[in-house]
PDB file of N, CA and C in Angstrom:
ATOM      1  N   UNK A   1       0.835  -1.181   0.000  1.00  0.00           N
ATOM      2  CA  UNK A   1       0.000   0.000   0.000  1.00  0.00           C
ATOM      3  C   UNK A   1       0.880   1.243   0.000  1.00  0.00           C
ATOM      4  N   UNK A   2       0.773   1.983  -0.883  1.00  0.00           N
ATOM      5  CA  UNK A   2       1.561   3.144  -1.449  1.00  0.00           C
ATOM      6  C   UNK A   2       1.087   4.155  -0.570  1.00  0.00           C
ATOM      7  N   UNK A   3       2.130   4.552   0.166  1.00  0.00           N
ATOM      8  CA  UNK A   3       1.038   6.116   1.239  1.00  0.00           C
ATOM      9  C   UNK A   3       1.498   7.167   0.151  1.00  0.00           C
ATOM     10  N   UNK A   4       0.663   8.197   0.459  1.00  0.00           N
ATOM     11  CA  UNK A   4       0.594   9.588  -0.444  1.00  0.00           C
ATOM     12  C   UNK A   4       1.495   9.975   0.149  1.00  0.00           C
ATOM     13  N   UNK A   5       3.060   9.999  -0.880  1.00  0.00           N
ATOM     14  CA  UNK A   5       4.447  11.304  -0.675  1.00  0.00           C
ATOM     15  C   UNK A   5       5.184  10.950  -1.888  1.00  0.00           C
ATOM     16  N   UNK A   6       6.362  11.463  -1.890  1.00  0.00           N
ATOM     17  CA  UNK A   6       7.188  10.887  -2.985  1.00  0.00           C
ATOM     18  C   UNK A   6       7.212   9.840  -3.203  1.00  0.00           C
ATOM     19  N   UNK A   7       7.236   9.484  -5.247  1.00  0.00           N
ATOM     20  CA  UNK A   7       7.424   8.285  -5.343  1.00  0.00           C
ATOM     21  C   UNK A   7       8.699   8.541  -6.740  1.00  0.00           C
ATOM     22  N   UNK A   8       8.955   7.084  -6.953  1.00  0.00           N
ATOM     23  CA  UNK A   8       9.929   6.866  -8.607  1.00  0.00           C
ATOM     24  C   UNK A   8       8.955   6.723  -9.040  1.00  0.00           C
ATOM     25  N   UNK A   9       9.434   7.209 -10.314  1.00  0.00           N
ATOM     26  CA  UNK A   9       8.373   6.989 -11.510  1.00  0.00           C
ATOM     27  C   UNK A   9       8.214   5.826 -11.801  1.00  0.00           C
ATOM     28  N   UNK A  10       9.067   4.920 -12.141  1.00  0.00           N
ATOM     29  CA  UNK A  10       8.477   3.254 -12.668  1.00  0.00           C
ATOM     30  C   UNK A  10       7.711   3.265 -11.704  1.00  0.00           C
ATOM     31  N   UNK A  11       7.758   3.365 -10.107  1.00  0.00           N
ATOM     32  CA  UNK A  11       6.931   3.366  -9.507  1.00  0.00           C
ATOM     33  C   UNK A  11       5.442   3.713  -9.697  1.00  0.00           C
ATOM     34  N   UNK A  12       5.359   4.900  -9.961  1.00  0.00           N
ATOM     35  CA  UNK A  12       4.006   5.810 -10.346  1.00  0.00           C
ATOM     36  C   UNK A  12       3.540   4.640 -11.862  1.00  0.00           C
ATOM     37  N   UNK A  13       4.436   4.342 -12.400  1.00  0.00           N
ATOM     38  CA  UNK A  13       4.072   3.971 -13.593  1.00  0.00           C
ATOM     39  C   UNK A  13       3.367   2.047 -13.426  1.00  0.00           C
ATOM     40  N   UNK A  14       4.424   1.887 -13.021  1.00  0.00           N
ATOM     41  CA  UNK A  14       3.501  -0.003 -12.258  1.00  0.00           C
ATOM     42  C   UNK A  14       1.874   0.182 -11.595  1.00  0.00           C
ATOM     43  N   UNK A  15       2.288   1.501 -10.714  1.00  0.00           N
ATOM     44  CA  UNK A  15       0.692   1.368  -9.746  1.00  0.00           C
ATOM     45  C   UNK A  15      -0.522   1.859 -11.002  1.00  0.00           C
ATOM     46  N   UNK A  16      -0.202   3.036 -11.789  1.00  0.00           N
ATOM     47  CA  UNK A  16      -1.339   3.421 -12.261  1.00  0.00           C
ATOM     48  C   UNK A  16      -1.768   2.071 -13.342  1.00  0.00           C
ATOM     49  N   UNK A  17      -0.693   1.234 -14.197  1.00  0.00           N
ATOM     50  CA  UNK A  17      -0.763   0.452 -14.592  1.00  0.00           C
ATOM     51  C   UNK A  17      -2.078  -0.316 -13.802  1.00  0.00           C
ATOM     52  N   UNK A  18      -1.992  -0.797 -12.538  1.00  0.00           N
ATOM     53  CA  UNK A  18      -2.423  -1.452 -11.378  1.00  0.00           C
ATOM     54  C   UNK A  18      -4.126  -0.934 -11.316  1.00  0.00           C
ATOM     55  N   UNK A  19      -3.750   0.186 -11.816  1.00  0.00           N
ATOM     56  CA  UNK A  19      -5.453   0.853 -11.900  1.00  0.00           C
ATOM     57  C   UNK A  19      -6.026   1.279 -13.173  1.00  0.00           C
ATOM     58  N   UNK A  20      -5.513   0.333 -14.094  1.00  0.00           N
ATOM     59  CA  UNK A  20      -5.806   0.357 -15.661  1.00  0.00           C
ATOM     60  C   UNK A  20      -5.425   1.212 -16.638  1.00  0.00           C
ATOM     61  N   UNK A  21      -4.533   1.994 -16.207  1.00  0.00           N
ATOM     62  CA  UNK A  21      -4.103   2.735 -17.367  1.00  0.00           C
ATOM     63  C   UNK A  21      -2.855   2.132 -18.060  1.00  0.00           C
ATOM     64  N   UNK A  22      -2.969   2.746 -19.316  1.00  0.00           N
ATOM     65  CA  UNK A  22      -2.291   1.807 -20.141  1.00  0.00           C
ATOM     66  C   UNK A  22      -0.978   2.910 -20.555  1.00  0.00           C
ATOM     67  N   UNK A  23       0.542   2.236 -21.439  1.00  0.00           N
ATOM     68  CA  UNK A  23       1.329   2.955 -21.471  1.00  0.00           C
ATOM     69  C   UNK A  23       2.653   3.113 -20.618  1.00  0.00           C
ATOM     70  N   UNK A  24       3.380   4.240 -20.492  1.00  0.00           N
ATOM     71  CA  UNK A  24       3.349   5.500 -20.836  1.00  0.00           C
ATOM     72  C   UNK A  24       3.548   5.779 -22.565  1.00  0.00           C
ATOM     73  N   UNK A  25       3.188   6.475 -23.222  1.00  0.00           N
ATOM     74  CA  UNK A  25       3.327   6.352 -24.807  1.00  0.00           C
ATOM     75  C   UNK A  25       4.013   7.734 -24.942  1.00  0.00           C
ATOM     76  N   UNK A  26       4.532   8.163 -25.658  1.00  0.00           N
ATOM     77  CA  UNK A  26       5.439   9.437 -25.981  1.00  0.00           C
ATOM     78  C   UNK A  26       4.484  10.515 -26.477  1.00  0.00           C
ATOM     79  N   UNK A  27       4.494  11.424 -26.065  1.00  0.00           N
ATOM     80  CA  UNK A  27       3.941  12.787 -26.283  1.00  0.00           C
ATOM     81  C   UNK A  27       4.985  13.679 -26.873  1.00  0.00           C
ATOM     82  N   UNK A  28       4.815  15.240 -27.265  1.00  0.00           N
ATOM     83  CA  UNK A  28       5.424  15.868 -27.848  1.00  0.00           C
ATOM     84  C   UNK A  28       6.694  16.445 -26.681  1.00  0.00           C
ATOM     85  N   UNK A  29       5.961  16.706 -24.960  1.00  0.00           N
ATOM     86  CA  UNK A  29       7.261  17.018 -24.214  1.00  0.00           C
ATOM     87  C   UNK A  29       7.465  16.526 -23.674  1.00  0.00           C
ATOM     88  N   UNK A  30       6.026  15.419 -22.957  1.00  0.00           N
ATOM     89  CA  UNK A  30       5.866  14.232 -21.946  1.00  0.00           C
ATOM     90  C   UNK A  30       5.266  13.475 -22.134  1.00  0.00           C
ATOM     91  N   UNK A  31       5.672  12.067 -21.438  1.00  0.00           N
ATOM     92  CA  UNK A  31       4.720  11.194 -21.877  1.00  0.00           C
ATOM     93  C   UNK A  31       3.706  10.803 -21.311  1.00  0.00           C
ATOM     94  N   UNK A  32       2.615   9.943 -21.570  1.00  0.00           N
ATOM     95  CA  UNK A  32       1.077   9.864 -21.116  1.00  0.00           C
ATOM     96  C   UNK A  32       0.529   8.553 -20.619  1.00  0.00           C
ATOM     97  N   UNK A  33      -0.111   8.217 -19.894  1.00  0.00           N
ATOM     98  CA  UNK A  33      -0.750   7.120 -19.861  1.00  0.00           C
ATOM     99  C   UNK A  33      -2.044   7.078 -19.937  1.00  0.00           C
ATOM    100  N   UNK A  34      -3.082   6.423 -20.669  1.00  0.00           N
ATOM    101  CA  UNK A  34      -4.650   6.387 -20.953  1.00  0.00           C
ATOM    102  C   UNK A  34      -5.522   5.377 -20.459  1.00  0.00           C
ATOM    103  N   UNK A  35      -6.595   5.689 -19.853  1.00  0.00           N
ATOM    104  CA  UNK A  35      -7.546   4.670 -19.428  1.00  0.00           C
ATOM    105  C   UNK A  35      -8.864   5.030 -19.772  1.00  0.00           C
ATOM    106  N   UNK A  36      -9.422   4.294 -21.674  1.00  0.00           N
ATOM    107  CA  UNK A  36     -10.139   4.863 -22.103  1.00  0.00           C
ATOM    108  C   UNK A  36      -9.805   6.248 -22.693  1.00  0.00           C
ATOM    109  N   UNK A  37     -11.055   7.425 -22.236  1.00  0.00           N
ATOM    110  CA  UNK A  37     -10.988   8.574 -22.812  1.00  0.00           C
ATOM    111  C   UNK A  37     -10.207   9.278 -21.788  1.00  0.00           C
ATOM    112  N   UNK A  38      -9.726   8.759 -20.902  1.00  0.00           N
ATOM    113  CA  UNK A  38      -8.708  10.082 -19.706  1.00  0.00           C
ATOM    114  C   UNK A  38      -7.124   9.747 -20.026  1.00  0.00           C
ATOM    115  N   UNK A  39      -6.525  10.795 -20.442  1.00  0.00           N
ATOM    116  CA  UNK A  39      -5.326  10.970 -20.435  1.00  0.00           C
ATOM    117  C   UNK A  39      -4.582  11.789 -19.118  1.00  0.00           C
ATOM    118  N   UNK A  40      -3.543  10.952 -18.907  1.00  0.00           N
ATOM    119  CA  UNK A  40      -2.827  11.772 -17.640  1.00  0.00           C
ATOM    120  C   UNK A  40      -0.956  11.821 -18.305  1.00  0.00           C
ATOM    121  N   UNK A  41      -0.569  12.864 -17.772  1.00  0.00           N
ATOM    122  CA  UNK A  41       0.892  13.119 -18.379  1.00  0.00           C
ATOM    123  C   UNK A  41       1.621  12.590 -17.222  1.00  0.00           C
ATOM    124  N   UNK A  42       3.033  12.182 -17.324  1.00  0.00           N
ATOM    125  CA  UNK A  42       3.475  11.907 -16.756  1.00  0.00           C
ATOM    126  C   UNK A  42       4.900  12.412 -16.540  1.00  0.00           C
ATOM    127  N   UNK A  43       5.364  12.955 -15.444  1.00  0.00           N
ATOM    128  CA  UNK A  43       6.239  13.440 -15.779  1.00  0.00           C
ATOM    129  C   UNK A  43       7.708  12.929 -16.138  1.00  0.00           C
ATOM    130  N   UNK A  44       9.112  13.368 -16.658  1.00  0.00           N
ATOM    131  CA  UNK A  44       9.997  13.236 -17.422  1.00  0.00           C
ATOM    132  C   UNK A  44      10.717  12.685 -16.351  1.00  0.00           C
ATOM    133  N   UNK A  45      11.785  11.830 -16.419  1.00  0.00           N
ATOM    134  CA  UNK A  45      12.419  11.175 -15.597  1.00  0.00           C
ATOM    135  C   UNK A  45      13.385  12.067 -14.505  1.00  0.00           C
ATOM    136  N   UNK A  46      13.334  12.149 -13.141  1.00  0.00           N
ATOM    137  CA  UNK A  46      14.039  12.953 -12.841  1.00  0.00           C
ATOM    138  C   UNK A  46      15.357  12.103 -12.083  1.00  0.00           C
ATOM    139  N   UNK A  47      16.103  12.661 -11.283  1.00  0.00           N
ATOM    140  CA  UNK A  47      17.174  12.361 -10.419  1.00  0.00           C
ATOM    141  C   UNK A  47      16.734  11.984  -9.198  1.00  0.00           C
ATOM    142  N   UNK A  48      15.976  12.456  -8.543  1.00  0.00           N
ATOM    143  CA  UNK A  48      15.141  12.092  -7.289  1.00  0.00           C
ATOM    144  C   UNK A  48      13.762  11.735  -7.509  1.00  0.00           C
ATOM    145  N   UNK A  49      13.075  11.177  -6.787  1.00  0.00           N
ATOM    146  CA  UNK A  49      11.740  10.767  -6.283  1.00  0.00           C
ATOM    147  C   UNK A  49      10.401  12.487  -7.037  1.00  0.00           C
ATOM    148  N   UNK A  50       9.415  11.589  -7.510  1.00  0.00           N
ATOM    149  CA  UNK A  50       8.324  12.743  -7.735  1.00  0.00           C
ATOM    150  C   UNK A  50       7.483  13.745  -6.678  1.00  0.00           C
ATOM    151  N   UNK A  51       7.757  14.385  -6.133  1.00  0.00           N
ATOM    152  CA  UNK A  51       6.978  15.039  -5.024  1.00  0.00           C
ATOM    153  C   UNK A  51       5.782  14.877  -4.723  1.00  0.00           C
ATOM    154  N   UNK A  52       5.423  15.555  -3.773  1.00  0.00           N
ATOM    155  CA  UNK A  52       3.666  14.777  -3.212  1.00  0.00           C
ATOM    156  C   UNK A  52       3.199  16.043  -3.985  1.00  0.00           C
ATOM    157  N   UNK A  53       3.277  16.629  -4.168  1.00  0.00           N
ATOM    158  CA  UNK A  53       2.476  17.858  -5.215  1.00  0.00           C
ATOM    159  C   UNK A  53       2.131  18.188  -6.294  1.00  0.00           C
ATOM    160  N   UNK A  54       3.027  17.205  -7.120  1.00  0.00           N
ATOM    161  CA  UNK A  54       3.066  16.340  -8.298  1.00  0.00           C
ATOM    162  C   UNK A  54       2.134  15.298  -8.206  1.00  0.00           C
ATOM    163  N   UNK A  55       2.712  14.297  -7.406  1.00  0.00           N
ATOM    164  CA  UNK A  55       1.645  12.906  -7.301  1.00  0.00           C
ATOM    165  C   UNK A  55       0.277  13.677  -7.432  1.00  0.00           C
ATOM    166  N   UNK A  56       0.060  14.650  -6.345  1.00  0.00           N
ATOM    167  CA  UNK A  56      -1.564  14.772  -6.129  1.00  0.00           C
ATOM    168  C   UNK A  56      -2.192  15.496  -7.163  1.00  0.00           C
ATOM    169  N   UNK A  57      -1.556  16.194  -8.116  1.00  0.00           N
ATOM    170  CA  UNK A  57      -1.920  16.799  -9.705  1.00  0.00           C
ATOM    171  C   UNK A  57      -2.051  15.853 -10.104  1.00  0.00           C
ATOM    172  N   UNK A  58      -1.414  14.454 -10.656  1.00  0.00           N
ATOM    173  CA  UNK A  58      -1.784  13.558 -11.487  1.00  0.00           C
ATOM    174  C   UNK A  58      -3.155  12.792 -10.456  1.00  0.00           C
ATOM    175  N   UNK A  59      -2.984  12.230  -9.298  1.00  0.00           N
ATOM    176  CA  UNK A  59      -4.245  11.337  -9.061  1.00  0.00           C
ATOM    177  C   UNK A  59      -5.379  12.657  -9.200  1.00  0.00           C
ATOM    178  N   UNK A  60      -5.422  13.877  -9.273  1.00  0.00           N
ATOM    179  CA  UNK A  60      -6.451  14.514  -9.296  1.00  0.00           C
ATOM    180  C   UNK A  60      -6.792  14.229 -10.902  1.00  0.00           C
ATOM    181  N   UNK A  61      -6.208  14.117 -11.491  1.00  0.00           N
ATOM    182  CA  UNK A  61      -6.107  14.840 -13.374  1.00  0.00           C
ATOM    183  C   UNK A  61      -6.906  13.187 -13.353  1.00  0.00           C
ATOM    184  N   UNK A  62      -6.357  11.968 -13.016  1.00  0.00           N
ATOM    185  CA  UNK A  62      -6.534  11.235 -12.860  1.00  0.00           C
ATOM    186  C   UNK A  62      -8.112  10.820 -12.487  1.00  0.00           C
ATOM    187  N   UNK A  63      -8.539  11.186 -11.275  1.00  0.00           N
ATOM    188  CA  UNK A  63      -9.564  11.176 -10.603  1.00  0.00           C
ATOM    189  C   UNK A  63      -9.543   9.889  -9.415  1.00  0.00           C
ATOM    190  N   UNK A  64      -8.580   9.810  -9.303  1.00  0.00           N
ATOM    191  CA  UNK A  64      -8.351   8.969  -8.320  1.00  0.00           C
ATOM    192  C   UNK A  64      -7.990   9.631  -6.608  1.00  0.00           C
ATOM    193  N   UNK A  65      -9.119   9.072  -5.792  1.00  0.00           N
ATOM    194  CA  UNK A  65      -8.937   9.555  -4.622  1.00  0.00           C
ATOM    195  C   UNK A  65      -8.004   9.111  -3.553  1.00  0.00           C
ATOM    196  N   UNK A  66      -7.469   9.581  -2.204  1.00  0.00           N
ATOM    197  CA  UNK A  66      -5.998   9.208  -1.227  1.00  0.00           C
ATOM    198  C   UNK A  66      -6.721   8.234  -1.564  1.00  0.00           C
ATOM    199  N   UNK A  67      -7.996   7.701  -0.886  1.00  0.00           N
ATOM    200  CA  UNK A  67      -8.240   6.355  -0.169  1.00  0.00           C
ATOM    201  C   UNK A  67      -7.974   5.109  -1.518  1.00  0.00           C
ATOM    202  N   UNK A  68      -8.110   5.712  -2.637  1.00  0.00           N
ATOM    203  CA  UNK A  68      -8.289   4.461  -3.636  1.00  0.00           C
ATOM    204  C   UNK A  68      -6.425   3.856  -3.903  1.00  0.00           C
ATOM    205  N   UNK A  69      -6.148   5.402  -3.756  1.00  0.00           N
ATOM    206  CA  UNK A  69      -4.426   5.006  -3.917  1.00  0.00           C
ATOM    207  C   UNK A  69      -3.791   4.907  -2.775  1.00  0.00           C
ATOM    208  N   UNK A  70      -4.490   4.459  -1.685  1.00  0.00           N
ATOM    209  CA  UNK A  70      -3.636   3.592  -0.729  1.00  0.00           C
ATOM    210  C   UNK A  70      -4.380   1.965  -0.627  1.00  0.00           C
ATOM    211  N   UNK A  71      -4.832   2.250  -1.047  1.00  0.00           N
ATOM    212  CA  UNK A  71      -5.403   0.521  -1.142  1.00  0.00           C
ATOM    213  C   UNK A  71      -5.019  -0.136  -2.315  1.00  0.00           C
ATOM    214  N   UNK A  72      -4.123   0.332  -3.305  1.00  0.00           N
ATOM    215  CA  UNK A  72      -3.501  -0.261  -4.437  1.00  0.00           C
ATOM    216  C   UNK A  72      -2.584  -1.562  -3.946  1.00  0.00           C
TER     217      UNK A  72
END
């Protein structure tokens, strides 16, 4: 169970996988993952961990709530 703070991206990228989105596929600056008609961006690989301020822009863009993404 993933608590809401920093994560790695393969990280971010296995769990949303985990909640049906498909991808990441290449975009023009970033790349995306899709579930159905919702697209969420993802961000570019960094040196450290993704921030919780980040995370919570994508599960929002997403529509995914804390409680659903700690029960992953």
């Amino acid at each position: 169970m993933p608590i809401l703070g920093p994560i790695k991206r393969k990280d971010l990228i296995r769990l949303m996988r985990k909640l049906g989105f498909e991808g990441p596929f290449s975009g023009t600056k970033h790349q995306f993952m899709r579930k159905g008609n919702l697209t969420i961006t993802i961000p570019n690989p960094h040196r450290s961990d993704i921030g919780i301020s980040l995370v919570r822009k994508i599960l929002r863009q997403a529509g995914i709530t804390k409680d659903q993404w700690e029960k992953i």
